[in-house]
N, C-alpha and C. Protein backbone atom coordinates (compact mmCIF):
# COMPACT_ATOMS: atom_id res chain seq x y z
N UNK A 1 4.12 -33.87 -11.68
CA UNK A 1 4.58 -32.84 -10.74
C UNK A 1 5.75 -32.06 -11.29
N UNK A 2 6.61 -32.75 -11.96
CA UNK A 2 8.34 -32.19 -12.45
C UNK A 2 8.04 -31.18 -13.60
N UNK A 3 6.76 -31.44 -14.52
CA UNK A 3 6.44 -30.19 -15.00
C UNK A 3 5.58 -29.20 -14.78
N UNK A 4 4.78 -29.30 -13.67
CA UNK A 4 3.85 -28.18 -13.01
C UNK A 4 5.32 -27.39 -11.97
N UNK A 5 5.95 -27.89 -11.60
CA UNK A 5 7.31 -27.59 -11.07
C UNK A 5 7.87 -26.61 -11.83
N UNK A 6 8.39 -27.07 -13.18
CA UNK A 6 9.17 -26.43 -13.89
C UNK A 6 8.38 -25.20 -14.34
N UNK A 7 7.30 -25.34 -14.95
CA UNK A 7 6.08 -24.13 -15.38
C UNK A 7 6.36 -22.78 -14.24
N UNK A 8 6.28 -23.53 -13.00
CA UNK A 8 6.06 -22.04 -12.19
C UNK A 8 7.03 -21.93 -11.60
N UNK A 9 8.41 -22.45 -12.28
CA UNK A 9 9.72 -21.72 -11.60
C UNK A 9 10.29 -20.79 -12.77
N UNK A 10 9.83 -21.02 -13.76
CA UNK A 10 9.71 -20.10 -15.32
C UNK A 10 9.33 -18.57 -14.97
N UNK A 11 7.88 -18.85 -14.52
CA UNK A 11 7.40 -17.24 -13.99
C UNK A 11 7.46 -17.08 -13.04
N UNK A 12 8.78 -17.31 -12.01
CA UNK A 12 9.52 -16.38 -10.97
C UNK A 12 8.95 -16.68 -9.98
N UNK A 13 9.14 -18.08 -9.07
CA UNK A 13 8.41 -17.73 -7.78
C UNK A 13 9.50 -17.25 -7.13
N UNK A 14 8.30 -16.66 -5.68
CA UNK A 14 9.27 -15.83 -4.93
C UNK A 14 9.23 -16.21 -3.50
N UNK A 15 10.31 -16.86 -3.44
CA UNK A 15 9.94 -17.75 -2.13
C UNK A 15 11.13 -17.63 -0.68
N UNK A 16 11.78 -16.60 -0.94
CA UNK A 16 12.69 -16.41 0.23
C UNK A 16 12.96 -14.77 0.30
N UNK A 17 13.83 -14.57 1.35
CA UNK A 17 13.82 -12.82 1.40
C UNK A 17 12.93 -11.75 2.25
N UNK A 18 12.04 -12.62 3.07
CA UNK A 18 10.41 -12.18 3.42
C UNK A 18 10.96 -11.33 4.88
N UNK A 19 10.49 -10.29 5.36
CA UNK A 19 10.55 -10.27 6.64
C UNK A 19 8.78 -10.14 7.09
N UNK A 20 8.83 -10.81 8.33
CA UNK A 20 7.97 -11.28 9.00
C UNK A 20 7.05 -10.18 10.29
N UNK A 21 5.72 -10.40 9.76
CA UNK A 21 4.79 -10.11 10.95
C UNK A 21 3.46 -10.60 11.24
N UNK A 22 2.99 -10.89 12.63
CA UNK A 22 2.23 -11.96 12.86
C UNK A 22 0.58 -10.83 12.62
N UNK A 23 0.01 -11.55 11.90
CA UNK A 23 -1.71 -10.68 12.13
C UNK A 23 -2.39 -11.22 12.87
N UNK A 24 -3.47 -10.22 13.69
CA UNK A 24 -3.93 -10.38 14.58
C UNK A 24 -4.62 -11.31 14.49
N UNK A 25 -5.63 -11.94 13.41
CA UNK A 25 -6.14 -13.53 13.85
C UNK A 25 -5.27 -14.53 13.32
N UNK A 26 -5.52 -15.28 14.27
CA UNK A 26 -4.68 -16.43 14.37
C UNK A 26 -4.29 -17.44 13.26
N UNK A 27 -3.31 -18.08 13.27
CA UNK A 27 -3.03 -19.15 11.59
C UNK A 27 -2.25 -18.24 10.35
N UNK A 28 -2.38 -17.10 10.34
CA UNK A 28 -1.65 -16.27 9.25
C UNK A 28 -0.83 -15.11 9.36
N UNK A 29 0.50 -14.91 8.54
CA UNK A 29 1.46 -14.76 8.71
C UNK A 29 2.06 -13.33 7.40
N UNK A 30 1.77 -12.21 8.00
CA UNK A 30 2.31 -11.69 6.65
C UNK A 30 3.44 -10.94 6.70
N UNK A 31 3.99 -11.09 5.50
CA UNK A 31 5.90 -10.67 5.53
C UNK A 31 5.42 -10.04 4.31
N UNK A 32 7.01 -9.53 4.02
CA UNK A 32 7.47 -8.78 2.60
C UNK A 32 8.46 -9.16 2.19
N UNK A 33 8.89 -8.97 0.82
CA UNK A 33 10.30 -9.41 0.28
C UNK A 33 11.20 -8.05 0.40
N UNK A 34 12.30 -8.40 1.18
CA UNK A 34 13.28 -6.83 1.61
C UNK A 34 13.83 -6.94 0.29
N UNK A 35 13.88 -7.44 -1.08
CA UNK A 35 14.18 -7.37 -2.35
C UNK A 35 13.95 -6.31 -3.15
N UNK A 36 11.95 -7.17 -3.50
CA UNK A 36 11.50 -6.12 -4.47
C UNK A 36 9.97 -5.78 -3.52
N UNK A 37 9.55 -6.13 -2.13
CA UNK A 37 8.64 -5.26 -1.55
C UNK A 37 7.65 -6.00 -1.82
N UNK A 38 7.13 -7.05 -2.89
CA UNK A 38 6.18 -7.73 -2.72
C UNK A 38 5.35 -8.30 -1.51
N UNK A 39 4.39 -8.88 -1.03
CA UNK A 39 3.85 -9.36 0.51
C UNK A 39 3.67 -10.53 -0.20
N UNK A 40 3.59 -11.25 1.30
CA UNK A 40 2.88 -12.45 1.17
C UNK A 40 2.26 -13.06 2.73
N UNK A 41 1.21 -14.03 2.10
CA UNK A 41 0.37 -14.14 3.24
C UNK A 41 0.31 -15.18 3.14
N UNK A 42 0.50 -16.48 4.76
CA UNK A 42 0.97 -17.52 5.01
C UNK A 42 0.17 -17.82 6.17
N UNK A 43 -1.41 -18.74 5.71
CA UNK A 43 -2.18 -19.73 6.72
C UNK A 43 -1.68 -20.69 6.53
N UNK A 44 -1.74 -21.29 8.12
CA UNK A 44 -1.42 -22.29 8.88
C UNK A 44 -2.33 -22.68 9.61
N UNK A 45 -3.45 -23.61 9.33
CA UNK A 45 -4.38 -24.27 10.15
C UNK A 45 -4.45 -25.76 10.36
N UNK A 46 -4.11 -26.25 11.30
CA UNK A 46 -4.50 -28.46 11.32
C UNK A 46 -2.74 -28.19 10.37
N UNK A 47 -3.44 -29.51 9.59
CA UNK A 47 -2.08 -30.02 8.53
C UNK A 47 -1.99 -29.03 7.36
N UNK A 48 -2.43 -28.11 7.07
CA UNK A 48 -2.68 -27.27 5.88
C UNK A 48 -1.58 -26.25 5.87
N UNK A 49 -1.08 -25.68 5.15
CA UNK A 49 -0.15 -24.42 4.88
C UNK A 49 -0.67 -24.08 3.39
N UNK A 50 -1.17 -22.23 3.45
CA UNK A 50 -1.49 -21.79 2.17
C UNK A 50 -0.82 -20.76 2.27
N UNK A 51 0.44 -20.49 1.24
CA UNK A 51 1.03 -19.25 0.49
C UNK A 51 0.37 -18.62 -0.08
N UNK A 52 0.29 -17.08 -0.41
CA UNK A 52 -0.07 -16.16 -1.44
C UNK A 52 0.75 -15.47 -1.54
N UNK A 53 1.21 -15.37 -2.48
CA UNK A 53 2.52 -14.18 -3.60
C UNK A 53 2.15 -13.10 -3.67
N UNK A 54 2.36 -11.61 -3.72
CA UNK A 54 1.91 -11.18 -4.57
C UNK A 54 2.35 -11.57 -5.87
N UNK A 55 1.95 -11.24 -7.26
CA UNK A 55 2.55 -10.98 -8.42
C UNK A 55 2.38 -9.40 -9.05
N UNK A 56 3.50 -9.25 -9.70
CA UNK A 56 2.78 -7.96 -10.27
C UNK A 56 2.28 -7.92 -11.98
N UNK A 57 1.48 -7.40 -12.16
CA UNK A 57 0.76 -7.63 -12.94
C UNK A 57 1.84 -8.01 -14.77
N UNK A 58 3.36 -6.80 -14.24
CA UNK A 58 4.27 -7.02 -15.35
C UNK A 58 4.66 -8.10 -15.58
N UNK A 59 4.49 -8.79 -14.31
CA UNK A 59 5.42 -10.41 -14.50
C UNK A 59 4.30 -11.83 -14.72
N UNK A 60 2.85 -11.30 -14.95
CA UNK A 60 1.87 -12.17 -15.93
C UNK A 60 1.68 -11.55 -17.46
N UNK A 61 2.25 -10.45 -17.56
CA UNK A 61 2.41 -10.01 -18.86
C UNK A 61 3.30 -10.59 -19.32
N UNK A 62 4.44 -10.24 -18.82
CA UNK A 62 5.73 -10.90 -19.57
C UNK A 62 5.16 -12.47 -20.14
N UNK A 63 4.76 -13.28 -18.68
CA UNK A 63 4.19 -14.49 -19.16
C UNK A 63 3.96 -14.71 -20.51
N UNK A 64 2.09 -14.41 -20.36
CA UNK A 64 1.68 -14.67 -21.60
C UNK A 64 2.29 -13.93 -22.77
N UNK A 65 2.97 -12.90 -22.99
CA UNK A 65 3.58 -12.12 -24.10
C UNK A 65 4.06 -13.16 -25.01
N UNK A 66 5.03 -13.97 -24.14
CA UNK A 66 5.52 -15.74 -24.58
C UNK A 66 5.25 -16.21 -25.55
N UNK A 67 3.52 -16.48 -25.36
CA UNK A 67 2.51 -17.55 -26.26
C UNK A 67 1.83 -16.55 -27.17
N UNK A 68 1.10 -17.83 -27.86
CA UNK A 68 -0.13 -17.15 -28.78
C UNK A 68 -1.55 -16.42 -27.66
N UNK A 69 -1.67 -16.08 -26.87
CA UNK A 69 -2.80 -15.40 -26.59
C UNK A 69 -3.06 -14.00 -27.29
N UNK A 70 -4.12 -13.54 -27.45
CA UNK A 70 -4.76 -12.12 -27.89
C UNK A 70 -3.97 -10.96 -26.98
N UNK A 71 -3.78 -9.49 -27.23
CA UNK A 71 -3.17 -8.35 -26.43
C UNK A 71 -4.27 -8.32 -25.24
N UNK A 72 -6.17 -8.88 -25.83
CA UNK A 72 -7.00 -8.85 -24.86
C UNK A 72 -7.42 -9.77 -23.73
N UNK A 73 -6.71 -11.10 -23.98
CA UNK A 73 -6.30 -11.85 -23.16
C UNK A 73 -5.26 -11.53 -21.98
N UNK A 74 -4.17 -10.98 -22.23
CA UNK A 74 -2.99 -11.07 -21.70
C UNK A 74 -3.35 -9.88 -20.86
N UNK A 75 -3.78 -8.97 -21.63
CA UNK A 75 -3.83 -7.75 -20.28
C UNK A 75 -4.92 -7.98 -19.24
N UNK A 76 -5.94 -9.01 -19.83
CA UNK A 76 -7.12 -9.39 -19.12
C UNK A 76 -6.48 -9.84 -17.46
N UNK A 77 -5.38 -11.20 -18.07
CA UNK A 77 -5.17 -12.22 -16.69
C UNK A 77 -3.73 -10.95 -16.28
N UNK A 78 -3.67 -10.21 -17.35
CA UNK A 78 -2.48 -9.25 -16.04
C UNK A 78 -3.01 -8.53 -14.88
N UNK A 79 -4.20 -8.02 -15.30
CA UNK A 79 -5.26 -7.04 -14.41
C UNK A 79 -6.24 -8.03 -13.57
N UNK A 80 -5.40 -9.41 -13.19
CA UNK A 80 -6.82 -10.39 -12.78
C UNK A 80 -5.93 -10.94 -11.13
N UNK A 81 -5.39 -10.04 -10.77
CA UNK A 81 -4.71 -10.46 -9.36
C UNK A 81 -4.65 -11.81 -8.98
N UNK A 82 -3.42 -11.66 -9.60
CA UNK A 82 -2.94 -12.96 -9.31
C UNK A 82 -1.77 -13.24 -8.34
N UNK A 83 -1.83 -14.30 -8.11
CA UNK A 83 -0.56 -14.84 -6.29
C UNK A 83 -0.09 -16.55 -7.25
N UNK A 84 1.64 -16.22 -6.83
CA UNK A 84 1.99 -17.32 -6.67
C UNK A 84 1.44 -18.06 -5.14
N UNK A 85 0.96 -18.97 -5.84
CA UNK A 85 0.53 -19.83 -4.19
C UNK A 85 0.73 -21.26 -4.16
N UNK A 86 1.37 -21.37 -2.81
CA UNK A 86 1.86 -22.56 -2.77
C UNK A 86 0.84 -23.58 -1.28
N UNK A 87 0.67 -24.63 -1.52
CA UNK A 87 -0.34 -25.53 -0.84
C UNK A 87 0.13 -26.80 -0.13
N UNK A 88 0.81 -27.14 0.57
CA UNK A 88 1.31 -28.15 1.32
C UNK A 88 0.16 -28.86 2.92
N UNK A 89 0.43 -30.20 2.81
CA UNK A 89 0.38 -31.05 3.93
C UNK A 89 1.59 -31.07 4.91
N UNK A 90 1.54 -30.53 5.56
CA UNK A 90 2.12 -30.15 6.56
C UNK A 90 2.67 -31.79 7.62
N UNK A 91 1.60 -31.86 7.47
CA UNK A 91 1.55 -33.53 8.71
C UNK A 91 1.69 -32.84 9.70
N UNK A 92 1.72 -32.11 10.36
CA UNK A 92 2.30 -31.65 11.69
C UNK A 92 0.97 -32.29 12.86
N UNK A 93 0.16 -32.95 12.40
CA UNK A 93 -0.67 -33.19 13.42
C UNK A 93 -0.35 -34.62 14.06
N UNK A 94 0.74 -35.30 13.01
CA UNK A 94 0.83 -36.89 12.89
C UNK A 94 0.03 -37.71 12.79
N UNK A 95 -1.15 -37.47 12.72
CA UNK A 95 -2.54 -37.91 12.01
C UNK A 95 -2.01 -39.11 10.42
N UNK A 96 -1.03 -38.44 9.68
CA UNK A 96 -0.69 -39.42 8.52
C UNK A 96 -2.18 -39.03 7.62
N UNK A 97 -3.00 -38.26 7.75
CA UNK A 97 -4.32 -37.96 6.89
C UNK A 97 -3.91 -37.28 5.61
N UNK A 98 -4.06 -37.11 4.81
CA UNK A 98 -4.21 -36.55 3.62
C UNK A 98 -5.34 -35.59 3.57
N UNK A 99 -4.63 -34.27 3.02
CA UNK A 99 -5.42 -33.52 3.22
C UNK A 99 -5.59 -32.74 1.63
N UNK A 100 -6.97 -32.68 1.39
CA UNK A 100 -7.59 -32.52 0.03
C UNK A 100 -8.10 -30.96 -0.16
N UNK A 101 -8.05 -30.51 -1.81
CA UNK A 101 -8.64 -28.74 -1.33
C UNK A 101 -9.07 -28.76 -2.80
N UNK A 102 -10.79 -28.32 -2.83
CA UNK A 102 -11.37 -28.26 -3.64
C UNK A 102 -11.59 -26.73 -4.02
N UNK A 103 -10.64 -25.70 -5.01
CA UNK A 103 -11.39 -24.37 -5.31
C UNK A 103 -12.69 -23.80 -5.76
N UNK A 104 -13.53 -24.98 -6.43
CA UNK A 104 -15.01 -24.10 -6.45
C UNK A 104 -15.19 -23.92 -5.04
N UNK A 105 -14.88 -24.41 -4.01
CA UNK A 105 -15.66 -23.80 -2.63
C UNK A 105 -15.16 -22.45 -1.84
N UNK A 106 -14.09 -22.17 -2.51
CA UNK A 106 -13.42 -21.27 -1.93
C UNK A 106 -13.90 -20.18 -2.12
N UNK A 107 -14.21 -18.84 -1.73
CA UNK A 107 -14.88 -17.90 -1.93
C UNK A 107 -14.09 -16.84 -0.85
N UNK A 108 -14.59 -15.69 -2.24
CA UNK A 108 -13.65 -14.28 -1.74
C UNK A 108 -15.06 -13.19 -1.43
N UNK A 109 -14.81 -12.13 -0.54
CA UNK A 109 -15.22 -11.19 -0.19
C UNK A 109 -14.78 -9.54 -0.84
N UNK A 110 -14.94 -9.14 -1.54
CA UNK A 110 -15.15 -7.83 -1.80
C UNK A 110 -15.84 -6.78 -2.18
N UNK A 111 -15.61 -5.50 -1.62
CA UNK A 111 -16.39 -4.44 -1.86
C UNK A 111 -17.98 -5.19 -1.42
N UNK A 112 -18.38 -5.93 -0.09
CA UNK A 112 -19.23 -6.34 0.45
C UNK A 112 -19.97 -7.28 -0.80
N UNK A 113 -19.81 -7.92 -0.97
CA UNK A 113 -19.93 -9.23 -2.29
C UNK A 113 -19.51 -10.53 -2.14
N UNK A 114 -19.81 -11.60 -2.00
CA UNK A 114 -19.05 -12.80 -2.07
C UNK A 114 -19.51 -13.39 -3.11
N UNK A 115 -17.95 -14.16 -3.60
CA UNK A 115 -17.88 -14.70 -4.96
C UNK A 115 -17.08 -15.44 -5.12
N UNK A 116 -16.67 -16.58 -6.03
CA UNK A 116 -16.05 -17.65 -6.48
C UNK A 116 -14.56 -17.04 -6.97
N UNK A 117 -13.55 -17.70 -6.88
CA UNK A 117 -12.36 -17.15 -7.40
C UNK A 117 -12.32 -17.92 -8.91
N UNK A 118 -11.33 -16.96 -9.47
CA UNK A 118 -11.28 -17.39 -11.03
C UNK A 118 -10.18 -18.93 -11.14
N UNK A 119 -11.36 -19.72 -11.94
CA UNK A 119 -10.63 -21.51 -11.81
C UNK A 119 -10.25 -21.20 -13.73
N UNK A 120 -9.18 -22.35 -13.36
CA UNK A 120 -8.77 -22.01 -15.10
C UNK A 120 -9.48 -22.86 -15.82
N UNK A 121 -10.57 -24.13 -15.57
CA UNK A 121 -11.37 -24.55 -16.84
C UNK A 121 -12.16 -23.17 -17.33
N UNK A 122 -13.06 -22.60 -16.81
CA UNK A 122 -13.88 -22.04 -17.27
C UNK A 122 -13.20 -20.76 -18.12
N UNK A 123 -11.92 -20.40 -17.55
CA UNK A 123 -11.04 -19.23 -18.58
C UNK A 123 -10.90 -20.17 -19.63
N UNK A 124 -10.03 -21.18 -19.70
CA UNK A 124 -10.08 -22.08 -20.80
C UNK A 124 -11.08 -21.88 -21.65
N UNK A 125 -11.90 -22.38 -21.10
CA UNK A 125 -12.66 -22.51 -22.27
C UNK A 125 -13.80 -21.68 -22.65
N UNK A 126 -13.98 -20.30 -22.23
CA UNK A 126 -13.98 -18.90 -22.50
C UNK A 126 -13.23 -18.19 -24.07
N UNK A 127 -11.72 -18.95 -24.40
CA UNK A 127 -11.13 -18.31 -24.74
C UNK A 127 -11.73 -19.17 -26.19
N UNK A 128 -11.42 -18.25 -27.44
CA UNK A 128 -11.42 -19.31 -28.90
C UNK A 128 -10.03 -19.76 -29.10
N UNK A 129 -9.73 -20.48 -30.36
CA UNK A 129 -8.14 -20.84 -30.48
C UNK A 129 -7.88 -19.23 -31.66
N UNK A 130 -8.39 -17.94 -31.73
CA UNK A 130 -7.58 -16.88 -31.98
C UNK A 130 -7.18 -16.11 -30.66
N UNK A 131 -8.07 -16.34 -30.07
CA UNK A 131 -7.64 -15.76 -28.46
C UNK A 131 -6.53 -16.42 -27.71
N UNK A 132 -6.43 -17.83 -27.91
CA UNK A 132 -5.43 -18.08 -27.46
C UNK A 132 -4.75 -19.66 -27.99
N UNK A 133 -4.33 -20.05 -28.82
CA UNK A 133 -3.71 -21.15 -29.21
C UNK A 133 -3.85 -22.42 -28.27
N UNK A 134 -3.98 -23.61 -28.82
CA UNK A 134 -4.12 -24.81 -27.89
C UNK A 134 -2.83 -25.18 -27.15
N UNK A 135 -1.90 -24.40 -27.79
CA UNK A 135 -0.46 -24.74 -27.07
C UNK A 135 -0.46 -23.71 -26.40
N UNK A 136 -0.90 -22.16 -26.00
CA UNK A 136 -1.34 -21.65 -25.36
C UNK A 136 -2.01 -21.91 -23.97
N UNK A 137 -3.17 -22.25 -24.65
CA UNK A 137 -3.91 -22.67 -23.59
C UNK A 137 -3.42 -23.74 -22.48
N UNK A 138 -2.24 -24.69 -22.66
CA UNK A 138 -1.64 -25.72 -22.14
C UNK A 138 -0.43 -24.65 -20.71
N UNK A 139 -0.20 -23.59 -21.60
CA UNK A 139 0.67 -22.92 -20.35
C UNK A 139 -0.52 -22.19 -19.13
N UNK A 140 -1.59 -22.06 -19.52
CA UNK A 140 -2.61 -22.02 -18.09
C UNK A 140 -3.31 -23.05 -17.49
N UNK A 141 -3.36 -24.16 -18.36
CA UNK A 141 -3.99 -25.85 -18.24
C UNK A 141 -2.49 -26.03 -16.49
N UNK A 142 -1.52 -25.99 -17.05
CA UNK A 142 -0.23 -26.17 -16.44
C UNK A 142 0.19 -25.57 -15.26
N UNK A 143 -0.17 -24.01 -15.76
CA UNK A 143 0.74 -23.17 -14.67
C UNK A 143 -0.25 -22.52 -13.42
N UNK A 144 -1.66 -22.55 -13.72
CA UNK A 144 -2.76 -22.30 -12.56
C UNK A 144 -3.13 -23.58 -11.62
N UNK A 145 -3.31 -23.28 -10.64
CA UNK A 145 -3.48 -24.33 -8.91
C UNK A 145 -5.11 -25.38 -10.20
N UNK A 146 -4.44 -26.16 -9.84
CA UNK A 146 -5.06 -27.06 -10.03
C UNK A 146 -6.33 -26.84 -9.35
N UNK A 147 -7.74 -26.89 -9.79
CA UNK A 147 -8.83 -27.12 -8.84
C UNK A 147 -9.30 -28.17 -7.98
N UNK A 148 -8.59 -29.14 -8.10
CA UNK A 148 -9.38 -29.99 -6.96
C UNK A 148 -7.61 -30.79 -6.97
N UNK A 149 -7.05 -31.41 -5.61
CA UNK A 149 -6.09 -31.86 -5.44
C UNK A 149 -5.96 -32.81 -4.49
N UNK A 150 -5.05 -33.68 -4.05
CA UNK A 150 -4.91 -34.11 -2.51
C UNK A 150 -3.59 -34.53 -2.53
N UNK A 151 -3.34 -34.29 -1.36
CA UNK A 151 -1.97 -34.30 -0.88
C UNK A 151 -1.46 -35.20 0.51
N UNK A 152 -0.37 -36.33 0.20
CA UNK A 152 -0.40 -36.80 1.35
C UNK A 152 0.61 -36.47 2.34
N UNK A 153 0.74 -36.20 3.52
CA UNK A 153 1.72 -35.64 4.60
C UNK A 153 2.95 -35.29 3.51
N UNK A 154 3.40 -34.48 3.83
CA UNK A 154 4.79 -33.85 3.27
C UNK A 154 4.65 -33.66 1.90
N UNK A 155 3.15 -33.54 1.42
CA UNK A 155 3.54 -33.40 -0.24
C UNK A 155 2.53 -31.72 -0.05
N UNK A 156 3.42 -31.06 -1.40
CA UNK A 156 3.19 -29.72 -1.75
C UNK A 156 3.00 -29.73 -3.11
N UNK A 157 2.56 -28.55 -3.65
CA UNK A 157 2.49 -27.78 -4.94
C UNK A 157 2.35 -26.54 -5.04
N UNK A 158 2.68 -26.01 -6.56
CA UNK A 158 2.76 -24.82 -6.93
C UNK A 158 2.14 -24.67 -8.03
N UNK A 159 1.47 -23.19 -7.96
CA UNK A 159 0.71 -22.48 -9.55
C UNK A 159 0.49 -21.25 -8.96
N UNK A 160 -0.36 -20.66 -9.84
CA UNK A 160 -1.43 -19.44 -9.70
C UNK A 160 -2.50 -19.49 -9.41
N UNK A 161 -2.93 -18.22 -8.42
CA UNK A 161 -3.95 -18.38 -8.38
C UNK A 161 -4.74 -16.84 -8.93
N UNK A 162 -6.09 -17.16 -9.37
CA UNK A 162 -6.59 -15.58 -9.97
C UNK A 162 -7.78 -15.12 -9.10
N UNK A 163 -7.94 -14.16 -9.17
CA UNK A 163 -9.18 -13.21 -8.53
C UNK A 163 -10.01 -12.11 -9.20
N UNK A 164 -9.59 -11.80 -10.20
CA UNK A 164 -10.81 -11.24 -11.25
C UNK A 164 -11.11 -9.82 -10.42
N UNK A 165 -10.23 -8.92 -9.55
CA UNK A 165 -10.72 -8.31 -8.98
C UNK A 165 -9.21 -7.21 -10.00
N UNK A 166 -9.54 -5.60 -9.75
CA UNK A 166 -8.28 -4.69 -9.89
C UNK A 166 -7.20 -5.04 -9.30
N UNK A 167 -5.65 -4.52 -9.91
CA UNK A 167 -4.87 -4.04 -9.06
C UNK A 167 -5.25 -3.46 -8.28
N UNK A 168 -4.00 -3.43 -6.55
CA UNK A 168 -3.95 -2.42 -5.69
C UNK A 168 -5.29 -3.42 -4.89
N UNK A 169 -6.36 -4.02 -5.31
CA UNK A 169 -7.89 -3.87 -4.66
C UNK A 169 -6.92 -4.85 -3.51
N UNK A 170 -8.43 -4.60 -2.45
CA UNK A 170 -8.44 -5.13 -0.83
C UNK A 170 -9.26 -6.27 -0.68
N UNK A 171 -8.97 -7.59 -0.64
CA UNK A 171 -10.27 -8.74 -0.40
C UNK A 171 -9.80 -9.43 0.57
N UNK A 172 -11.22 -9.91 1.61
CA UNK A 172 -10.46 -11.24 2.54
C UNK A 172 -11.27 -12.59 1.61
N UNK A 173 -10.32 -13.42 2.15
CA UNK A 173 -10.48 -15.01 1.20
C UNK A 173 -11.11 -15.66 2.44
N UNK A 174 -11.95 -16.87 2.20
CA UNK A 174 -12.66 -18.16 2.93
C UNK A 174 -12.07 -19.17 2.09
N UNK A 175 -11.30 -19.77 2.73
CA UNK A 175 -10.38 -21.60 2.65
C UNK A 175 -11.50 -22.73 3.00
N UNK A 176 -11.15 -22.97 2.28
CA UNK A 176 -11.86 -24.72 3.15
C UNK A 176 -10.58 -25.64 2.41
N UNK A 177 -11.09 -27.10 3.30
CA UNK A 177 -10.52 -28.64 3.08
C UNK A 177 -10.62 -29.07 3.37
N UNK A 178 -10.40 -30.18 3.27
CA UNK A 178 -10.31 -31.79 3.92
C UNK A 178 -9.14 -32.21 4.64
N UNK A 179 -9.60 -32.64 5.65
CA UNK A 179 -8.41 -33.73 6.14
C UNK A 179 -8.79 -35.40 6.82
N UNK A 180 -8.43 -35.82 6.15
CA UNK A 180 -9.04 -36.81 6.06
C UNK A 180 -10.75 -36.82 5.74
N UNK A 181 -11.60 -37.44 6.56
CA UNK A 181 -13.17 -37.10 6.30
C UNK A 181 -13.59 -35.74 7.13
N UNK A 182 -13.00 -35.04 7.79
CA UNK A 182 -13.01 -33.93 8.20
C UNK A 182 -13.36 -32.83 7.58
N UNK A 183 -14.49 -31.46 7.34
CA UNK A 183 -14.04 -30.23 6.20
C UNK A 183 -13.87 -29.41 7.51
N UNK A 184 -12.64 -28.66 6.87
CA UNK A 184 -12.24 -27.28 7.74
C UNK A 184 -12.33 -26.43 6.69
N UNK A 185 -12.47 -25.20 7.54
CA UNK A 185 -12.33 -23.41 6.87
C UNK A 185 -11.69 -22.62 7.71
N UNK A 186 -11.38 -21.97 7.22
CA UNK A 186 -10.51 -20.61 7.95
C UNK A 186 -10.36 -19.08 7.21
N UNK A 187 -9.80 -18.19 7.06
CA UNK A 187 -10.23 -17.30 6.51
C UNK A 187 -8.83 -15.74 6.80
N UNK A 188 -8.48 -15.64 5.44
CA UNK A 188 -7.52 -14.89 5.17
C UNK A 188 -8.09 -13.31 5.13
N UNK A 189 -7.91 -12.55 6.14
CA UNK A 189 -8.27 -11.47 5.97
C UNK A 189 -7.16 -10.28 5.09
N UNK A 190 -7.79 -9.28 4.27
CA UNK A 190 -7.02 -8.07 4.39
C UNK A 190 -5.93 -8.44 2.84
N UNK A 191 -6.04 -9.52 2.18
CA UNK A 191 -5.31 -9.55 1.34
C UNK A 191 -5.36 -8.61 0.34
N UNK A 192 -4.20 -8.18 -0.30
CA UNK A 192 -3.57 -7.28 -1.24
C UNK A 192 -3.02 -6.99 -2.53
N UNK A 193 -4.47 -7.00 -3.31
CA UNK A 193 -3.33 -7.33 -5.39
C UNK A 193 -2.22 -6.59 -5.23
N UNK A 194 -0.92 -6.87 -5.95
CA UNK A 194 -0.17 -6.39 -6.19
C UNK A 194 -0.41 -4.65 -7.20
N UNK A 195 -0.07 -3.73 -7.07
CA UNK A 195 -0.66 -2.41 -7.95
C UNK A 195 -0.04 -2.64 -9.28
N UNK A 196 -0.32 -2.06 -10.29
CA UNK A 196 0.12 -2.42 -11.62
C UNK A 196 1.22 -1.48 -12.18
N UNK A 197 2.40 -1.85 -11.58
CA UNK A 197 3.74 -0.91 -11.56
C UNK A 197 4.61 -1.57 -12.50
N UNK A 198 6.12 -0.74 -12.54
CA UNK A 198 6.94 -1.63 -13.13
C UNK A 198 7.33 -2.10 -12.08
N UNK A 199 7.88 -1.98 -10.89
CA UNK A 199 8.03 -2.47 -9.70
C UNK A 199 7.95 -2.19 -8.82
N UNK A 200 8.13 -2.62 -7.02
CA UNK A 200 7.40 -1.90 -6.08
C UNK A 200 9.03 -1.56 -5.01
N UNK A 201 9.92 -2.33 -5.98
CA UNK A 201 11.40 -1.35 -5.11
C UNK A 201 12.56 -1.43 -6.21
């Protein structure tokens, strides 16, 4: 955990500063940073809490700029909308359940399409070692949401998450999980890539 921790406090999370407004369906929460203007969008369903960041596309450049990846790599996952997102057990039900979240099931909606969000084995191993170095490849092994997880009451984490869609684009997301032997879903409407600026204030 102390180095999936450290990885994504490197590339800037952004986790305070937000002002707040409630959307019309229920469980989610979207604010802005009165900073630099970024949004973020905050479900709350059962024991579950899911963050989404924006990022802007400069501050996954900067990232990979870092490592050995290709110029066609780096601009690839800059243009691949990405969210700091953060995933916690809440416990708030007092249940004491552990609640589990598998991303192949998760599926996004756009431009009337549904589709799988981008998981980092399959970028992995997409890439050759000129595209991107094995010590490379260890800072997306590291710094992207883990695909399959579980978490028990009061435990959280942090990474990235990708979407393979433009800047600026418009998608709603479908959640699922576990809690205990339970699967729930719920569903993030209206979310927002960050546009591909130097900044948005």
């Amino acid at each position: 955990m102390s180095g999936i921790l450290r990885t994504v406090v490197t590339v800037g999370l952004l986790a305070c500063g937000f002002t707040m407004a409630w959307l019309a369906h229920a469980g989610v929460q979207r604010s802005s940073n009165e900073d630099n203007g970024l949004e973020k969008w905050h479900f709350i369903e059962g024991d579950i809490e899911i963050e989404l960041v924006q990022r802007l596309p400069d501050q996954t450049r900067a990232m990979f700029m870092k490592h050995d990846f290709s110029r066609e790599v780096v601009e690839a996952m800059a243009t691949s909308c990405m969210f700091q997102t953060i995933i916690r057990n809440s416990g708030r039900s007092g249940s004491g359940q552990p609640v589990s979240i598998d991303l192949t099931q998760w599926r996004m909606r756009y431009k009337g399409k549904q589709r799988g969000i981008l998981l980092k084995e399959p970028l992995i191993e997409s890439w050759s070692d000129e595209e991107a170095s094995p010590a490379a490849k260890l800072v997306v092994r590291w710094g992207m949401f883990p695909t399959q997880q579980e978490y028990l009451s009061g435990d959280y984490n942090w990474g990235l998450t990708a979407y393979g869609i433009p800047p600026g684009s418009m998608f709603d997301l479908d959640v699922s999980w576990a809690e205990g032997d339970k699967l729930r879903t719920g569903e993030i409407k209206g979310i927002v890539c960050a546009p591909d600026v130097d900044r948005l204030k």
